[in-house]
Protein backbone atom coordinates (compact mmCIF):
# COMPACT_ATOMS: atom_id res chain seq x y z
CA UNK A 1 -47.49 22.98 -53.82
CA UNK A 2 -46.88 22.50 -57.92
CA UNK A 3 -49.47 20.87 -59.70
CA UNK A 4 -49.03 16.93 -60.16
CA UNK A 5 -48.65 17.63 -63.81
CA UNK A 6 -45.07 19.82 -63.48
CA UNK A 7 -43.82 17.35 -60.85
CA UNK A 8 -44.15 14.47 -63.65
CA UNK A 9 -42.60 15.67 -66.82
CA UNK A 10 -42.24 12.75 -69.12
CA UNK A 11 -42.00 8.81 -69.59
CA UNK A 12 -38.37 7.65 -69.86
CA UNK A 13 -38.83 5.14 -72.72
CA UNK A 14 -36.19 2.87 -73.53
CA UNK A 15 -35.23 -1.05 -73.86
CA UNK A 16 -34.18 -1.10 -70.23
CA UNK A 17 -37.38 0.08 -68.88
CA UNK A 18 -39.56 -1.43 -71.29
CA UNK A 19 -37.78 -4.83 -69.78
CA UNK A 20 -38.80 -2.89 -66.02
CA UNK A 21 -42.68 -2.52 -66.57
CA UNK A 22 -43.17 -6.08 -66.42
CA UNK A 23 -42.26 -6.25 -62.64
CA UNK A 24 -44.02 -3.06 -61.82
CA UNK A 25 -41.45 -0.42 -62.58
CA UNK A 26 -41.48 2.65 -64.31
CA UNK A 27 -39.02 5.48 -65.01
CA UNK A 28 -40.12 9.15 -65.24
CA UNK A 29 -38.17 12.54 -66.01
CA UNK A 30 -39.07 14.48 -63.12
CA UNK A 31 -38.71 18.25 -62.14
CA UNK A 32 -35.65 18.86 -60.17
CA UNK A 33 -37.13 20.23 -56.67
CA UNK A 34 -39.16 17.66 -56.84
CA UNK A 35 -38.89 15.08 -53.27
CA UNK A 36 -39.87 11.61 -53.36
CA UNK A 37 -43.20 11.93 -51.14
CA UNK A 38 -44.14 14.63 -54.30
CA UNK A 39 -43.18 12.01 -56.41
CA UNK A 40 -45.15 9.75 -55.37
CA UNK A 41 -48.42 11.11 -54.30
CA UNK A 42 -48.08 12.62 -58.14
CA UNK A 43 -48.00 9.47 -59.70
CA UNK A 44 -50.82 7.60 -57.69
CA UNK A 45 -52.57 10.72 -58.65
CA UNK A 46 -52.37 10.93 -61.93
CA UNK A 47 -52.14 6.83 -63.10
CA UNK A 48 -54.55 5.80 -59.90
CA UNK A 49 -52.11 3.26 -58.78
CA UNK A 50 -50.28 2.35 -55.61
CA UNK A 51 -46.53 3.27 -55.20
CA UNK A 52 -43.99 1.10 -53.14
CA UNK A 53 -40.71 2.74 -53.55
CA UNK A 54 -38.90 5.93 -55.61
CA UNK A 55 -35.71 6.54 -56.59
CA UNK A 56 -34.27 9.20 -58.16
CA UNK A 57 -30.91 10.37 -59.41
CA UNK A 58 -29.97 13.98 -60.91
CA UNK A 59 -28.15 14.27 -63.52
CA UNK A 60 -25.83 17.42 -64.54
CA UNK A 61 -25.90 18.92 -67.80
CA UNK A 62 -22.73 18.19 -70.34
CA UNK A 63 -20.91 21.41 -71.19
CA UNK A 64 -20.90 21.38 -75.29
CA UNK A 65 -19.23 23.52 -77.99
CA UNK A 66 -22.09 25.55 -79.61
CA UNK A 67 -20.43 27.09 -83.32
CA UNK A 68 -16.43 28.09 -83.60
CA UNK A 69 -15.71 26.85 -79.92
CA UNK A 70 -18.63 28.57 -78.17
CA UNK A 71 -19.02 26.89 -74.90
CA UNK A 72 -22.63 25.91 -74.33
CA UNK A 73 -24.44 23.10 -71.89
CA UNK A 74 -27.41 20.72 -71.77
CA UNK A 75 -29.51 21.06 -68.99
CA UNK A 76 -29.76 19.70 -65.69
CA UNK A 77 -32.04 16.87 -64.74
CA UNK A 78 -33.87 14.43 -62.63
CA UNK A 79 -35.24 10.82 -63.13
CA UNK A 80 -36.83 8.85 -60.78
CA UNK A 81 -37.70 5.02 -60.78
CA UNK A 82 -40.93 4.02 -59.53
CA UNK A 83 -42.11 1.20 -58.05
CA UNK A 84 -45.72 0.47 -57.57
CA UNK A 85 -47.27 -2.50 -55.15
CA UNK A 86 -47.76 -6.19 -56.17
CA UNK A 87 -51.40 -5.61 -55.46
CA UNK A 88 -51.30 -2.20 -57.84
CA UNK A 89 -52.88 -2.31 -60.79
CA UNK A 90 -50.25 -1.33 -64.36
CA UNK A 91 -50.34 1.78 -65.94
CA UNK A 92 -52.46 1.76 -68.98
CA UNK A 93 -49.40 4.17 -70.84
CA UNK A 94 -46.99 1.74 -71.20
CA UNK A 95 -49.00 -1.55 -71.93
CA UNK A 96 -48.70 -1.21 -75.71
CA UNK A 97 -45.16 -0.22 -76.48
CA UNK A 98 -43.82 -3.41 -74.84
């Protein structure tokens, strides 16, 4: 099993899930063999809260041109929406950047 702390790999942080945290959801870049039961049991882990529901989509890298024509991609990756429980407390994280 990976530690909690490569499942998780960043906050998502943007206007649209700024406007989420206020009913209880939260967006995450995740690692891409990561499941939804590892999702979850990683982020009641680490925030000590109570999940609901995930989500996740994967998203494929763009192919770029890198110098005179070079072909080139981004990477490949995975985000996941997470919804805690109405009886969940917030996560601390995002309280102040709303």
């Amino acid at each position: 099993m990976a530690n909690v702390y490569d499942i998780i790999i960043r906050p998502i942080i943007t206007e649209r899930s700024m406007e989420a945290t206020a009913d209880k959801k939260y967006v995450f870049e995740v690692a891409p063999t990561a499941g939804k039961i590892e999702i979850k049991n990683a982020v009641e882990q680490i925030f000590g809260v109570k999940v609901a529901k995930v989500n996740t989509i994967n998203y494929d890298g763009k192919t770029k041109r890198v110098g005179a024509g070079r072909p080139g991609a981004r990477k490949s990756w995975k985000k996941a929406y997470v919804q805690l429980t109405q009886d969940s407390k917030t996560i601390e994280f995002f309280e102040g950047m709303v």
